[in-house]
C-alpha atoms as a PDB file:
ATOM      1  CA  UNK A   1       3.286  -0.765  -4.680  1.00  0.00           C
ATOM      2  CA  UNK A   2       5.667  -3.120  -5.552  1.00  0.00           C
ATOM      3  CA  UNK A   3       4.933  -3.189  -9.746  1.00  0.00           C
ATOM      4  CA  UNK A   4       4.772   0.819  -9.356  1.00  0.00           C
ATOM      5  CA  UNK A   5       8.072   0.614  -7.964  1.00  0.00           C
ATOM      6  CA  UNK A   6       9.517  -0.996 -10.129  1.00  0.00           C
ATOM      7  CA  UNK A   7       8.418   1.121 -13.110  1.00  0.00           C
ATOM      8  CA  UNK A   8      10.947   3.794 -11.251  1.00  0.00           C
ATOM      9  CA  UNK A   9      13.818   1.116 -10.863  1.00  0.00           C
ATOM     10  CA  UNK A  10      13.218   1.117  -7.279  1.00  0.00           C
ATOM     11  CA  UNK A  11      13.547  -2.424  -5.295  1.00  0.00           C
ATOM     12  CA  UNK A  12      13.040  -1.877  -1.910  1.00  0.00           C
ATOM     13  CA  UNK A  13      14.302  -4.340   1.436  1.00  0.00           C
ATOM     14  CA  UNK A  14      11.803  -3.787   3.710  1.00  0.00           C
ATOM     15  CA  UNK A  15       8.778  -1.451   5.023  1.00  0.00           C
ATOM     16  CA  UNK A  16      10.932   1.472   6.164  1.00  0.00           C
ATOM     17  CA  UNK A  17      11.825   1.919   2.895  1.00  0.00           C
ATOM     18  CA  UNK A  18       8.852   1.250   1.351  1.00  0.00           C
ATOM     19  CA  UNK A  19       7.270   3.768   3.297  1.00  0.00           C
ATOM     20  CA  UNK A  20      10.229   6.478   2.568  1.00  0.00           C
ATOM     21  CA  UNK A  21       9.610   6.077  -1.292  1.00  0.00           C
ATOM     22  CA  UNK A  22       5.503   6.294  -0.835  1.00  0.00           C
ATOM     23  CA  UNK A  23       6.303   9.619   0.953  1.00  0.00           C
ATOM     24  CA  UNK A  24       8.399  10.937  -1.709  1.00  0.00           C
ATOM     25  CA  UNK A  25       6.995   9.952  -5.027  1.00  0.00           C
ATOM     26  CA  UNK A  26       4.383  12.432  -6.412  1.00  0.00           C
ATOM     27  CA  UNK A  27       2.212   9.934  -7.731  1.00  0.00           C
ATOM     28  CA  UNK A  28       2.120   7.837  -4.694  1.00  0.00           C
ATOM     29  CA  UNK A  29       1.933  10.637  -1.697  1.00  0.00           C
ATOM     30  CA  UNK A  30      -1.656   9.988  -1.738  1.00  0.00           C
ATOM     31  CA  UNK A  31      -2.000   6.786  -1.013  1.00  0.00           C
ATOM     32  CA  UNK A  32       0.725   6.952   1.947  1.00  0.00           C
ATOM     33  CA  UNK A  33      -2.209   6.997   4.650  1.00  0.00           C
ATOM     34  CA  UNK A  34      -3.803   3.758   3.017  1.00  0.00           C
ATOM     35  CA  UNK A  35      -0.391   2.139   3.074  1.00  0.00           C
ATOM     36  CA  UNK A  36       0.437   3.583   6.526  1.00  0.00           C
ATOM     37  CA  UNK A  37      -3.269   1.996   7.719  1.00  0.00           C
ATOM     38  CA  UNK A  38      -2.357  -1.561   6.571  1.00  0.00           C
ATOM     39  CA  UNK A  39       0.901  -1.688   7.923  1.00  0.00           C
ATOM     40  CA  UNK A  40      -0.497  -0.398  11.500  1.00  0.00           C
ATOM     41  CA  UNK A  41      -3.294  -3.492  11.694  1.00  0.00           C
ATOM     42  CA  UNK A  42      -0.207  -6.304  10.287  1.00  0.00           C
ATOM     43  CA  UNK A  43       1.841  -5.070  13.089  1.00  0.00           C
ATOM     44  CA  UNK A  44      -0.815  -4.847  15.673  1.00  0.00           C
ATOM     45  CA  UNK A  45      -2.197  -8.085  14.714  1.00  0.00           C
ATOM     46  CA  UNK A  46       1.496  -9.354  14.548  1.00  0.00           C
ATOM     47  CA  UNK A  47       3.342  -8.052  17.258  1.00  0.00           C
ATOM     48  CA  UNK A  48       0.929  -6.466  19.368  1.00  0.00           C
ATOM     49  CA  UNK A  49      -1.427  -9.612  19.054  1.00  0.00           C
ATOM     50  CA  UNK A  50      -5.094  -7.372  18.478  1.00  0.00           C
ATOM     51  CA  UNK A  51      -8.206  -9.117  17.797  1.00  0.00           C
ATOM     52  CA  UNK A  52      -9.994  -8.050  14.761  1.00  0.00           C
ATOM     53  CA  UNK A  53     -13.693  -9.059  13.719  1.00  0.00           C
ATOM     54  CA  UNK A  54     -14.552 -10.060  10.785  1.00  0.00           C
ATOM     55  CA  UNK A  55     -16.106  -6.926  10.101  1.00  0.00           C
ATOM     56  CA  UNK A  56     -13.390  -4.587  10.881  1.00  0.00           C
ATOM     57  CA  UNK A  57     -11.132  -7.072   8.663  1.00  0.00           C
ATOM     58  CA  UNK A  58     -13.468  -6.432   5.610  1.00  0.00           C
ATOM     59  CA  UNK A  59     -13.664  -2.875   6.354  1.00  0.00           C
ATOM     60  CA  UNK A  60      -9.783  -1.889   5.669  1.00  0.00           C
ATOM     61  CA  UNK A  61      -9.416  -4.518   3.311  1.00  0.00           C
ATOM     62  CA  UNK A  62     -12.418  -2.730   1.261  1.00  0.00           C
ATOM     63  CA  UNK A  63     -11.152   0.728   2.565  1.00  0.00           C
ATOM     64  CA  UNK A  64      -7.239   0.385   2.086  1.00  0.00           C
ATOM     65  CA  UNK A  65      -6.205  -2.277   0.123  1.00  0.00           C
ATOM     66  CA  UNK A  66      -8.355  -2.289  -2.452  1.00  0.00           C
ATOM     67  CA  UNK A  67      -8.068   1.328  -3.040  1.00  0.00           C
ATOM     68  CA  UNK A  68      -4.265   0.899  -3.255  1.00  0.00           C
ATOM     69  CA  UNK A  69      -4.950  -1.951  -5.739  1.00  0.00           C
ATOM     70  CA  UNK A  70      -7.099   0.456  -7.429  1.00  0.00           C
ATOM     71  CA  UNK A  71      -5.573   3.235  -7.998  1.00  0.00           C
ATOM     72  CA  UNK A  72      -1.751   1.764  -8.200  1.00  0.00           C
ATOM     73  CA  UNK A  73      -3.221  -0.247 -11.300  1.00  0.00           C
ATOM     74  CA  UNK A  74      -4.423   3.216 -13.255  1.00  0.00           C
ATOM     75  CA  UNK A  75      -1.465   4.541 -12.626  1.00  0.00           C
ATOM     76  CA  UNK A  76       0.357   1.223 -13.855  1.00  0.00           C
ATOM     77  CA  UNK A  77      -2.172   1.752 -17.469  1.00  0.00           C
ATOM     78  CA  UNK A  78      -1.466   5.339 -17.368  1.00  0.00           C
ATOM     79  CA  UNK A  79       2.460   4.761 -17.709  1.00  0.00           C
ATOM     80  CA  UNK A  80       1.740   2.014 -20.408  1.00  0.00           C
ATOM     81  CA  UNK A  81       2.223  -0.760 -18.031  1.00  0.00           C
ATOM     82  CA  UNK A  82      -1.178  -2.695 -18.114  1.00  0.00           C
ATOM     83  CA  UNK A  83      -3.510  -3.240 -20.642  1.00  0.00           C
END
């Protein structure tokens, strides 16, 4: 999200605005419920102090992160970014 950002001259503070930026960026609206996921199970497991198993932990990994990763890198190629 980060790179992505960056391509659009945005450097952001913290989550909040993270999240506004997600939500308003055509490219990224998509992958706003995938963001929204991972933050939820950081602050449970932060704050909130939730068990995971390992299972569940490889599930949004595989499920959310790595379709972020995914799909923020084509869209880092498509804007002549990446290789």
């Amino acid at each position: 999200m980060e790179a992505f950002l960056a391509t659009k001259n945005i450097h952001v503070e913290d989550h909040k605005e993270r999240a506004k930026h997600i939500g308003l960026l055509e490219e990224l609206k998509p992958l706003f419920r995938y963001y929204r996921a991972l933050y939820d199970y950081s602050v449970n497991a932060r704050y909130k102090m939730h068990s995971f198993t390992v299972e569940s932990i490889n599930e949004s990994y595989e499920e959310f992160f790595i379709t972020i990763k995914k799909e923020i890198i084509k869209l880092l190629k498509k804007a002549g970014h990446l290789r």
